[in-house]
PDB file of N, CA and C in Angstrom:
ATOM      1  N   UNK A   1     -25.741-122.641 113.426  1.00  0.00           N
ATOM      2  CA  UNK A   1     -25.501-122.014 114.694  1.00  0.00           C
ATOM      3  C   UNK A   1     -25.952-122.967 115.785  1.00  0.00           C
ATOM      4  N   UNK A   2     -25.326-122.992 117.069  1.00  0.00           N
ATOM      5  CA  UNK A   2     -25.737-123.820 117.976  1.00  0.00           C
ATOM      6  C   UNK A   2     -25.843-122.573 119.016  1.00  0.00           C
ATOM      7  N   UNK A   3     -26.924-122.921 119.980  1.00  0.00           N
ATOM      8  CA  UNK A   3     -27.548-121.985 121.032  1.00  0.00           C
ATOM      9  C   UNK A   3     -27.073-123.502 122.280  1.00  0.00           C
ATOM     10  N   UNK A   4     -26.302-122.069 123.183  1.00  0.00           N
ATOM     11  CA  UNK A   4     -25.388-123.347 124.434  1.00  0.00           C
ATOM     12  C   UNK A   4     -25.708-122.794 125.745  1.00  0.00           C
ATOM     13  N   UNK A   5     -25.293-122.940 126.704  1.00  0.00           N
ATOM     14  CA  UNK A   5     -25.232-122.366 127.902  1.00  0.00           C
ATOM     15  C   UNK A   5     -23.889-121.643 127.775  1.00  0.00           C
ATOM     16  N   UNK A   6     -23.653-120.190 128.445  1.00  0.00           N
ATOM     17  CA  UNK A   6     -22.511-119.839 128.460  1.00  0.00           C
ATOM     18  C   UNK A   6     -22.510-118.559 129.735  1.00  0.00           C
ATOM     19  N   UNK A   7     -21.916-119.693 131.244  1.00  0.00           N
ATOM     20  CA  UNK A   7     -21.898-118.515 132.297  1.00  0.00           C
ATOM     21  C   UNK A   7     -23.392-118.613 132.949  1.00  0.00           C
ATOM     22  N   UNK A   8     -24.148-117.546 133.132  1.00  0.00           N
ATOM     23  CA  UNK A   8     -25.304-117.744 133.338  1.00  0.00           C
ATOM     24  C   UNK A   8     -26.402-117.284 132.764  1.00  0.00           C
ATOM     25  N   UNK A   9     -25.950-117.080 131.222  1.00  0.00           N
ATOM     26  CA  UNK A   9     -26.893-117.278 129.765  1.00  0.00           C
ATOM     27  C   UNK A   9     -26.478-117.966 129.119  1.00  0.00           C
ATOM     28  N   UNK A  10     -27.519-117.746 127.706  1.00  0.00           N
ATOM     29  CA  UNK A  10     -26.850-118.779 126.844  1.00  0.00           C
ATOM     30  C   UNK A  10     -26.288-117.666 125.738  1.00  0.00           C
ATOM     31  N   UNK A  11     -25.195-118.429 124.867  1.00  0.00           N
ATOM     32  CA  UNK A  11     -24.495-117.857 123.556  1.00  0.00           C
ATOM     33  C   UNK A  11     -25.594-118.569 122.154  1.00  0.00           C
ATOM     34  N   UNK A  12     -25.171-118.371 121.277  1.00  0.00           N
ATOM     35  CA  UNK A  12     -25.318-118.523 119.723  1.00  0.00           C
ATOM     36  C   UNK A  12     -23.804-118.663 119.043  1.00  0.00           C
ATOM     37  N   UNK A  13     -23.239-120.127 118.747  1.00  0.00           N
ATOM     38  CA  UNK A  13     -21.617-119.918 118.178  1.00  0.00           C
ATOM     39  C   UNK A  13     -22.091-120.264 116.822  1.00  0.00           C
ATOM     40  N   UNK A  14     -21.466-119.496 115.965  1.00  0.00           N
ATOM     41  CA  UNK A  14     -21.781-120.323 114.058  1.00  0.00           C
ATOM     42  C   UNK A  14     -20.535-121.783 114.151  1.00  0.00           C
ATOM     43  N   UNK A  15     -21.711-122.947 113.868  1.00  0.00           N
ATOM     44  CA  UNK A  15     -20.895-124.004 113.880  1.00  0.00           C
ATOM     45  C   UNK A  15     -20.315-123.924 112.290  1.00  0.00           C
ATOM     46  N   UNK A  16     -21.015-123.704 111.261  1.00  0.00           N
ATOM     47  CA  UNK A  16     -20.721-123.999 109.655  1.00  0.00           C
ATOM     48  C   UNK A  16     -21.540-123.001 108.898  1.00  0.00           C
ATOM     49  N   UNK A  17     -20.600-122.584 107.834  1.00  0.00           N
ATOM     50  CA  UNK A  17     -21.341-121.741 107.171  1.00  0.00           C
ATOM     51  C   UNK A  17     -21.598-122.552 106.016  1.00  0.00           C
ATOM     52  N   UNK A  18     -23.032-122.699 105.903  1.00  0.00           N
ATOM     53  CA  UNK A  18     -23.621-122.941 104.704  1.00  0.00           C
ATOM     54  C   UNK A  18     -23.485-122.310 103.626  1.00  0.00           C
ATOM     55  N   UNK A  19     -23.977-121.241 103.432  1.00  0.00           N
ATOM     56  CA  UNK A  19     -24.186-120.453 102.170  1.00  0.00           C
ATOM     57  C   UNK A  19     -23.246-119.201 102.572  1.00  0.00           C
ATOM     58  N   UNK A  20     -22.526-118.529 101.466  1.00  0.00           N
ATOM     59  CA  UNK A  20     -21.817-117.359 102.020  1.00  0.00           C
ATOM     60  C   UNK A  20     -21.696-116.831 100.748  1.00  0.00           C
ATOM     61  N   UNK A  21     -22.085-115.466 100.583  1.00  0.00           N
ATOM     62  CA  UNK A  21     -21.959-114.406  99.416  1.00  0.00           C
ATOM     63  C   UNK A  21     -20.795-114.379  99.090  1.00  0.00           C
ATOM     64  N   UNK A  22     -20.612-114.355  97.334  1.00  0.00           N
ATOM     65  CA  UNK A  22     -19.431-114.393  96.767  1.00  0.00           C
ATOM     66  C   UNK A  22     -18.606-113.048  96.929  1.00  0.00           C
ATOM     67  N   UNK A  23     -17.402-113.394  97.387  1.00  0.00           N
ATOM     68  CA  UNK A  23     -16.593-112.201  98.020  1.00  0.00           C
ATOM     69  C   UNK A  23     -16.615-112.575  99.456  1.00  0.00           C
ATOM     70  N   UNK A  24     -17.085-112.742 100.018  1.00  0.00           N
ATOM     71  CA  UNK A  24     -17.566-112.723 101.693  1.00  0.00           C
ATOM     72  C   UNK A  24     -16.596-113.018 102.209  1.00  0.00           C
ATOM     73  N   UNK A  25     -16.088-112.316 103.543  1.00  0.00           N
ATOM     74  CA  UNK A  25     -14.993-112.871 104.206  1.00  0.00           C
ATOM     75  C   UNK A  25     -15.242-114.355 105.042  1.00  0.00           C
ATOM     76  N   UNK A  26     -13.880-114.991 104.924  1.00  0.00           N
ATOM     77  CA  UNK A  26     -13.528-116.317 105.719  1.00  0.00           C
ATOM     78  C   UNK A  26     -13.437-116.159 107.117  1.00  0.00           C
ATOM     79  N   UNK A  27     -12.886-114.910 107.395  1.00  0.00           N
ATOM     80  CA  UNK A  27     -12.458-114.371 108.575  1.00  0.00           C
ATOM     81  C   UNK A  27     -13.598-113.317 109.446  1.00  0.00           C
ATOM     82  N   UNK A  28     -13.425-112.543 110.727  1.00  0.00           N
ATOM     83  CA  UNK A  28     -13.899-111.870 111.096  1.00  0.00           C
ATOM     84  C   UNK A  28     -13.577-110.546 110.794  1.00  0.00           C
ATOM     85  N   UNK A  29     -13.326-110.285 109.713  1.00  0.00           N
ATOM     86  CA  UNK A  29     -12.143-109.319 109.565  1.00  0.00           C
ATOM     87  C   UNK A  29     -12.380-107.751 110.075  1.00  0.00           C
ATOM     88  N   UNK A  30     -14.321-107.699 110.358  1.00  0.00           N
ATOM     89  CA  UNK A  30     -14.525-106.556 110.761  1.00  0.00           C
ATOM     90  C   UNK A  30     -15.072-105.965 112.397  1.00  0.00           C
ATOM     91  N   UNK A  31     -14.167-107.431 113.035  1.00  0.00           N
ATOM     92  CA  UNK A  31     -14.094-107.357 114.379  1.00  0.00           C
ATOM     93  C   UNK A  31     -13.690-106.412 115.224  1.00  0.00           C
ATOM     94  N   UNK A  32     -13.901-105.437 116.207  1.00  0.00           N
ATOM     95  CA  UNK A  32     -13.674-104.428 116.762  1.00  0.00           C
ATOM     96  C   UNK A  32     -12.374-104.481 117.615  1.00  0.00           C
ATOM     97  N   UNK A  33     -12.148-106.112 117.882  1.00  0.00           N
ATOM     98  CA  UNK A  33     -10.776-106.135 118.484  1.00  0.00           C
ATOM     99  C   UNK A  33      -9.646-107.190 117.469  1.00  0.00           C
ATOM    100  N   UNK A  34      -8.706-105.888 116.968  1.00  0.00           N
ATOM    101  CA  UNK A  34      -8.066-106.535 115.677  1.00  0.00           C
ATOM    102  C   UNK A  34      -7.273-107.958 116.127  1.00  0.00           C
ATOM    103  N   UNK A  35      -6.877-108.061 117.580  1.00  0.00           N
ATOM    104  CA  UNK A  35      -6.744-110.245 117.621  1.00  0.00           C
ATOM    105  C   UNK A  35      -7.632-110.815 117.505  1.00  0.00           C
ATOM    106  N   UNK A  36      -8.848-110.295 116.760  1.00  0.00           N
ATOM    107  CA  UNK A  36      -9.262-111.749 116.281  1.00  0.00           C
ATOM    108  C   UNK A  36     -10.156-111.609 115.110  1.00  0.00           C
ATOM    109  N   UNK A  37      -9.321-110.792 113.983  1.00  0.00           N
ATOM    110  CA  UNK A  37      -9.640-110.725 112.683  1.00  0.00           C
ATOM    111  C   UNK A  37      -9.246-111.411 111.731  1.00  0.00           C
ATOM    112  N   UNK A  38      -8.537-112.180 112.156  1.00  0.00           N
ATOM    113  CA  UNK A  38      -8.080-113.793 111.655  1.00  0.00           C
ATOM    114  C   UNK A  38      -8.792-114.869 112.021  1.00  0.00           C
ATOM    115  N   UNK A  39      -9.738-115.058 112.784  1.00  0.00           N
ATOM    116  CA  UNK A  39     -10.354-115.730 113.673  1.00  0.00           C
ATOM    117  C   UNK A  39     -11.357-116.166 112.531  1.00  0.00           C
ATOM    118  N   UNK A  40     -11.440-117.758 112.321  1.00  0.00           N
ATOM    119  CA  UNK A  40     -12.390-118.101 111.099  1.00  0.00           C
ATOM    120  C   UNK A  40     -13.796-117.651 111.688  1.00  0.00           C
ATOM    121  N   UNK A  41     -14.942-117.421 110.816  1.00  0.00           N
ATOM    122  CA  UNK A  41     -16.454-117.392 111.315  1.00  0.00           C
ATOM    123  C   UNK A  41     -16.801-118.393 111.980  1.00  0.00           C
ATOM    124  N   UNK A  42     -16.204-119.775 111.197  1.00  0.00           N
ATOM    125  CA  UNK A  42     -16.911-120.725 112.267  1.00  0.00           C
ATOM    126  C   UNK A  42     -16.182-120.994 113.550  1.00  0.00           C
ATOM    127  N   UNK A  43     -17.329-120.407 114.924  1.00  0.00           N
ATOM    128  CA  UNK A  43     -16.402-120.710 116.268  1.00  0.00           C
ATOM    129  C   UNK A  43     -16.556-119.286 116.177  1.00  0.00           C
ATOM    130  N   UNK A  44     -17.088-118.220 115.823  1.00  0.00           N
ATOM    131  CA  UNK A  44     -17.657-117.245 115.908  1.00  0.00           C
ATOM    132  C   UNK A  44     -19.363-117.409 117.018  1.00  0.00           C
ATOM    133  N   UNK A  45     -18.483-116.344 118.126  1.00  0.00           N
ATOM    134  CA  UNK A  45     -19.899-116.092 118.723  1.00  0.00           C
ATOM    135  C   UNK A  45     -20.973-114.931 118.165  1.00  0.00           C
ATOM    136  N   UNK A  46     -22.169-115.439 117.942  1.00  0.00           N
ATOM    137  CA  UNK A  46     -23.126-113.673 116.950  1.00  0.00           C
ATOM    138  C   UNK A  46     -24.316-113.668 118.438  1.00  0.00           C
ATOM    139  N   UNK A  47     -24.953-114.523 119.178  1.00  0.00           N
ATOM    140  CA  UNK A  47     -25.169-114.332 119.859  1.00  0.00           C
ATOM    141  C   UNK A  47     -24.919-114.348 121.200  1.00  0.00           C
ATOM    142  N   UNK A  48     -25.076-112.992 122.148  1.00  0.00           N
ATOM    143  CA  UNK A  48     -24.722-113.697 123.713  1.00  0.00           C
ATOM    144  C   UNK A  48     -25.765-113.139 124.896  1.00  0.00           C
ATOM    145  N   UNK A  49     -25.293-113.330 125.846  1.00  0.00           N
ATOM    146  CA  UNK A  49     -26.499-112.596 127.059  1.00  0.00           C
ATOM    147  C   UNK A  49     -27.945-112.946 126.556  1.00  0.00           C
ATOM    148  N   UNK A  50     -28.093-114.001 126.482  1.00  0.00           N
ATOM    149  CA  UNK A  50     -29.853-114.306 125.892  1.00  0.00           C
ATOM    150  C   UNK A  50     -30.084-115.034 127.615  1.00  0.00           C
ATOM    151  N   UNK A  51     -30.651-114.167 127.876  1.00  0.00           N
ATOM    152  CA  UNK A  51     -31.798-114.318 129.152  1.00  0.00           C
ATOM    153  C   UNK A  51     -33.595-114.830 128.415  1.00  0.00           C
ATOM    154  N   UNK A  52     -33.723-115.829 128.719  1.00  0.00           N
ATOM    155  CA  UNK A  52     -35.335-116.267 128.815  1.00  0.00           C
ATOM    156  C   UNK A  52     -36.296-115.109 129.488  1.00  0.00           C
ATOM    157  N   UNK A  53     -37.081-114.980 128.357  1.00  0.00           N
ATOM    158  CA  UNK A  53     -38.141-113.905 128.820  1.00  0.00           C
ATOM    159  C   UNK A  53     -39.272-114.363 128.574  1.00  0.00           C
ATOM    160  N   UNK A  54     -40.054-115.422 128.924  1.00  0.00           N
ATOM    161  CA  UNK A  54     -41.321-116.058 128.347  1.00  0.00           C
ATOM    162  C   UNK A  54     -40.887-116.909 127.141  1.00  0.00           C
ATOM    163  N   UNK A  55     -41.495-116.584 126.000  1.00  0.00           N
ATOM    164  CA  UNK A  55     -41.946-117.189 124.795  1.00  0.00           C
ATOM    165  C   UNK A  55     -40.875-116.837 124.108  1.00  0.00           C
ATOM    166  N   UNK A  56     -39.599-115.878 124.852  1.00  0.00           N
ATOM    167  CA  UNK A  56     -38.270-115.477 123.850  1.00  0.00           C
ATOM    168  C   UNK A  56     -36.980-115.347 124.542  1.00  0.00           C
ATOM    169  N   UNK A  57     -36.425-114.879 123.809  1.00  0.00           N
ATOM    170  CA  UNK A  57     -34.694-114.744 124.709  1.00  0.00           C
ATOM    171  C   UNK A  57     -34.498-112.997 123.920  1.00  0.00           C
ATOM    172  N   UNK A  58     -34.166-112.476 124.914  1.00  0.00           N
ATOM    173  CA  UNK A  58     -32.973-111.031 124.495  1.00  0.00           C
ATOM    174  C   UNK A  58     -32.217-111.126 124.914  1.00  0.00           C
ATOM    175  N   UNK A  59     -31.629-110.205 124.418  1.00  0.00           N
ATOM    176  CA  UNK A  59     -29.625-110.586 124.380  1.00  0.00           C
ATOM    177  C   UNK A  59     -28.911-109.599 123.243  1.00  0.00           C
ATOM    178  N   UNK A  60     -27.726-109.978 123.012  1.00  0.00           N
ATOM    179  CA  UNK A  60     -26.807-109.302 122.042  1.00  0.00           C
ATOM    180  C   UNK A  60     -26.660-109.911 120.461  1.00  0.00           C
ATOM    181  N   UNK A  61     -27.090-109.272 119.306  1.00  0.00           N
ATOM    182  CA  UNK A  61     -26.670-110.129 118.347  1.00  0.00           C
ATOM    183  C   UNK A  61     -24.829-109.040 117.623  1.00  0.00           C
ATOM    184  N   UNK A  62     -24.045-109.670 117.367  1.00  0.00           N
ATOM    185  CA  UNK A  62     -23.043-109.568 117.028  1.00  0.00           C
ATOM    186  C   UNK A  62     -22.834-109.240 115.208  1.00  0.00           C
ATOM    187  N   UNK A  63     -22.922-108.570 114.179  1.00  0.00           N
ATOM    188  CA  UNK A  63     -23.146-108.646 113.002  1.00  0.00           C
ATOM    189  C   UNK A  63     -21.685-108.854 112.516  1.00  0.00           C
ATOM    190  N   UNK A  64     -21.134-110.106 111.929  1.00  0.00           N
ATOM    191  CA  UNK A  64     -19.800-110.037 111.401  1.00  0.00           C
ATOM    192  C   UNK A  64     -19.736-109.152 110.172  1.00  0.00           C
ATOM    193  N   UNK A  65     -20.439-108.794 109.730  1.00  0.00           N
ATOM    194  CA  UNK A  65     -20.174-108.229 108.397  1.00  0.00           C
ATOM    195  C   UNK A  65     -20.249-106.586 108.689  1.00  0.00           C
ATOM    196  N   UNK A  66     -20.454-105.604 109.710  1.00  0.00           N
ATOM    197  CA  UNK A  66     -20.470-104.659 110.066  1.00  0.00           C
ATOM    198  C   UNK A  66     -19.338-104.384 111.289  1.00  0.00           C
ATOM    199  N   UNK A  67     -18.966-105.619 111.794  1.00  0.00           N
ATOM    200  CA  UNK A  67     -18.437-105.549 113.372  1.00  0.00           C
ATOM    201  C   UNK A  67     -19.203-104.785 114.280  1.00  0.00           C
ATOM    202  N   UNK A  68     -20.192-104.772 114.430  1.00  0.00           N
ATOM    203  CA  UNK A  68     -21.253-103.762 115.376  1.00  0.00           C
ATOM    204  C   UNK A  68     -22.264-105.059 116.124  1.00  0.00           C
ATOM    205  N   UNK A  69     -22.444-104.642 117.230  1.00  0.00           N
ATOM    206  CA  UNK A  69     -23.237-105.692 118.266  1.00  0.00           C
ATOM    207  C   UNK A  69     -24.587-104.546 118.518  1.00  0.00           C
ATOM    208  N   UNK A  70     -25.666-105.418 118.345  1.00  0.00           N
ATOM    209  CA  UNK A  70     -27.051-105.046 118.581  1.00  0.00           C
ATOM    210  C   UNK A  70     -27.894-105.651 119.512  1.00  0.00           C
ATOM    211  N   UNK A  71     -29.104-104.664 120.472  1.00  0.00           N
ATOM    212  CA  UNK A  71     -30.030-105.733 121.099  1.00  0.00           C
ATOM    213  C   UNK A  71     -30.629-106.745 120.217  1.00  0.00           C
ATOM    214  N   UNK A  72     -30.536-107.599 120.376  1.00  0.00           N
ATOM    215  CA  UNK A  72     -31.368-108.607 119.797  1.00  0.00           C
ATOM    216  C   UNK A  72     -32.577-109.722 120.774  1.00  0.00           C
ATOM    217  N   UNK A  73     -33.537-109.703 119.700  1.00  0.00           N
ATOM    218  CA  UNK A  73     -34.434-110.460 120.540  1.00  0.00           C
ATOM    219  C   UNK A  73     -35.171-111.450 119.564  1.00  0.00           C
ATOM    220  N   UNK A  74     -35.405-112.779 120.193  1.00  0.00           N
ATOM    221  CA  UNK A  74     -35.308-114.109 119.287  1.00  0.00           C
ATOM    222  C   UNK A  74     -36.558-114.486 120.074  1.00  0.00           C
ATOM    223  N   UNK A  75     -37.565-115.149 119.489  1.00  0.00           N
ATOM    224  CA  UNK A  75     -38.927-115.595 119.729  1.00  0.00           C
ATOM    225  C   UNK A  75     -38.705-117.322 118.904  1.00  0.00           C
ATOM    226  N   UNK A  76     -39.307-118.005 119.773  1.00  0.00           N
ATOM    227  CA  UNK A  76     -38.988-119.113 119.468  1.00  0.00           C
ATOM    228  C   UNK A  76     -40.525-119.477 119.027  1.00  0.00           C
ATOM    229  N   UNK A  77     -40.263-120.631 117.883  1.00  0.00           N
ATOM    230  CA  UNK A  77     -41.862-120.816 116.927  1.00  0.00           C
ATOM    231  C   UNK A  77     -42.500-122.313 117.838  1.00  0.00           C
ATOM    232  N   UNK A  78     -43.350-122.658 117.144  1.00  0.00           N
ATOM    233  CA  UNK A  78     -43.396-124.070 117.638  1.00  0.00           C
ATOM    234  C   UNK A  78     -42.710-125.058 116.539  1.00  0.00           C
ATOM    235  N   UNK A  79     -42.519-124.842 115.321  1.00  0.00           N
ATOM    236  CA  UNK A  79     -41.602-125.813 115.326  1.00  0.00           C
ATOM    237  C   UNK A  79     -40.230-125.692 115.118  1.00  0.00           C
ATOM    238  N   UNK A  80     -39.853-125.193 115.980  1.00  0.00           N
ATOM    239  CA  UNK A  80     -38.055-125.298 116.366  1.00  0.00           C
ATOM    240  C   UNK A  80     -37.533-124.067 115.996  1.00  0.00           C
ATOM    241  N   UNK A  81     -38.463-123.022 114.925  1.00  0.00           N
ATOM    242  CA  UNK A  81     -37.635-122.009 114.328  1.00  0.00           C
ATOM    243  C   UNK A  81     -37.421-120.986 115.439  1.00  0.00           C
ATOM    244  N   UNK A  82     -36.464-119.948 115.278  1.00  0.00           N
ATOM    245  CA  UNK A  82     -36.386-118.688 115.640  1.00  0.00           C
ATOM    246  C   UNK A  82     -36.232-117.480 114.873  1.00  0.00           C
ATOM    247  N   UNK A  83     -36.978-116.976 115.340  1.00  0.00           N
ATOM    248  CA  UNK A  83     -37.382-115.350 114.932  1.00  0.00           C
ATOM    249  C   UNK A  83     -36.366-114.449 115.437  1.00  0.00           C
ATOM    250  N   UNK A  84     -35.602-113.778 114.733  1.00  0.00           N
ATOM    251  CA  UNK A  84     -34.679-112.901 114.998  1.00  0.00           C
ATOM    252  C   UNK A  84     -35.108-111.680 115.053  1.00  0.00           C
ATOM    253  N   UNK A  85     -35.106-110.835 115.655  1.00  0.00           N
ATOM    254  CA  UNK A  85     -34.960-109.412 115.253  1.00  0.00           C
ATOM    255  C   UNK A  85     -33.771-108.088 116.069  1.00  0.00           C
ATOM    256  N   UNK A  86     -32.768-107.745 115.218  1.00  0.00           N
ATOM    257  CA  UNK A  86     -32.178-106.878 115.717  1.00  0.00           C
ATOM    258  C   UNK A  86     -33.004-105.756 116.139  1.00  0.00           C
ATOM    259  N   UNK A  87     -32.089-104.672 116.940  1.00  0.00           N
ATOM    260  CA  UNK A  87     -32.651-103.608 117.409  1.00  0.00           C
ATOM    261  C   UNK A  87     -31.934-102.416 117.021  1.00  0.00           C
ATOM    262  N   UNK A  88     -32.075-101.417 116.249  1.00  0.00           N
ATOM    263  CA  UNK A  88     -31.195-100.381 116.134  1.00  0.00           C
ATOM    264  C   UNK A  88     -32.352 -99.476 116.375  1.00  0.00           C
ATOM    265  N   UNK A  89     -32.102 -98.091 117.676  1.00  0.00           N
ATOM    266  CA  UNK A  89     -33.298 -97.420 117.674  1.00  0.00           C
ATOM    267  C   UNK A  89     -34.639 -97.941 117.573  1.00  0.00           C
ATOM    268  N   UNK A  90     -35.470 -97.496 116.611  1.00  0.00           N
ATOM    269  CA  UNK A  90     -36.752 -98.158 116.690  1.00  0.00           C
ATOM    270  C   UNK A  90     -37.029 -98.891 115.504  1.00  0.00           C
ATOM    271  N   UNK A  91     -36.240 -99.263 115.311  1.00  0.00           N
ATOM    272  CA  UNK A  91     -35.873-100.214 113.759  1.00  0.00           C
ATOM    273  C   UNK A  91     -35.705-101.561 114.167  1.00  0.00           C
ATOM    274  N   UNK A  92     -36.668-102.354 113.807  1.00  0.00           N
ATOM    275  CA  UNK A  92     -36.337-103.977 114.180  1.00  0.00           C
ATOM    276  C   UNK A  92     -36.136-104.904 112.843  1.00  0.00           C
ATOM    277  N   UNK A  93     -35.363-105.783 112.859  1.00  0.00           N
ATOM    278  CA  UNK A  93     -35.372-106.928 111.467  1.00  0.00           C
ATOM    279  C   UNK A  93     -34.581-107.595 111.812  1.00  0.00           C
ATOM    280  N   UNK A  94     -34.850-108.666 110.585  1.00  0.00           N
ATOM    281  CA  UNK A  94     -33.950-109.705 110.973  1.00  0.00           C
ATOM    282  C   UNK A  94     -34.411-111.271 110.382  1.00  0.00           C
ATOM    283  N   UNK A  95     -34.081-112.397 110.303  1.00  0.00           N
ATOM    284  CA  UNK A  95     -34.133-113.220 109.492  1.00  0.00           C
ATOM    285  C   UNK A  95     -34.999-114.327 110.678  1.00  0.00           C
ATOM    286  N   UNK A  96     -35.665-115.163 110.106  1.00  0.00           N
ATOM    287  CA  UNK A  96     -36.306-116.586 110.718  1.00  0.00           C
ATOM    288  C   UNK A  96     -35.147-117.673 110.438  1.00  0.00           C
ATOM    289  N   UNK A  97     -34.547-118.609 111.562  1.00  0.00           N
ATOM    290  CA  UNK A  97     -33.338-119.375 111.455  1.00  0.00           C
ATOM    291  C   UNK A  97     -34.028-120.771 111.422  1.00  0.00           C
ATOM    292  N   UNK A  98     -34.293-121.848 110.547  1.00  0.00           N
ATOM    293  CA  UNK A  98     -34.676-123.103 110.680  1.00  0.00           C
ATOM    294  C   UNK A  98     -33.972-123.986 111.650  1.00  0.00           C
ATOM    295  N   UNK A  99     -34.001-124.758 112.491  1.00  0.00           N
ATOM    296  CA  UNK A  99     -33.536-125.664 112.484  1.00  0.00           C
ATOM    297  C   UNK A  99     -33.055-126.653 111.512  1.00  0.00           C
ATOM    298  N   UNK A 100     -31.362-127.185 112.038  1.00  0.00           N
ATOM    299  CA  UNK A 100     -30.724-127.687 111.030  1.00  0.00           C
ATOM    300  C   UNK A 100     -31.183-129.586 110.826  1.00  0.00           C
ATOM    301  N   UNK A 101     -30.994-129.842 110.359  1.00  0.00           N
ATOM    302  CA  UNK A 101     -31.969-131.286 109.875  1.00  0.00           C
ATOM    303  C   UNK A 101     -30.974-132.548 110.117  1.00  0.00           C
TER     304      UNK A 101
END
């Protein structure tokens, strides 16, 4: 994933998918607007509206595998990682993203 400027936040686009569960779609296929369920993942936006809030960014995370968009809020480590956590209600999770090497 690359984190860019986009407008007057920044996005999250998936540049390459590394690892992808067997079966997993190529496509977006469970996108809410059916032009662009053909649309490969990579060049897929999952994050957007990330406003700087101190020590983190909130914003929108996008789930391709549900087609459902969540608050999301990303805490940045000291070394390079980010801390994800979606928001559903009072339910938070979400994965730690390495930097790519």
């Amino acid at each position: 994933m690359e984190i860019r400027p986009c407008g007057a936040s920044l996005c999250g686009t998936i540049v390459k998918v590394l690892r992808s569960k067997p079966g997993s779609a190529k496509t977006d296929v469970f996108n809410p607007d059916p032009g662009k369920r053909n649309n490969p993942m990579e060049g897929t936006v999952i994050l957007s509206e990330l406003a700087d809030a101190g020590n983190l960014w909130k914003g929108r995370i996008y789930n391709p595998e549900s087609g459902k968009t969540y608050n999301a809020k990303l805490t940045r480590g000291a070394d390079g990682s980010l801390k994800m956590e979606g928001r559903v209600a009072f339910i938070c999770q979400g994965p730690t993203w390495q930097p790519a090497p």
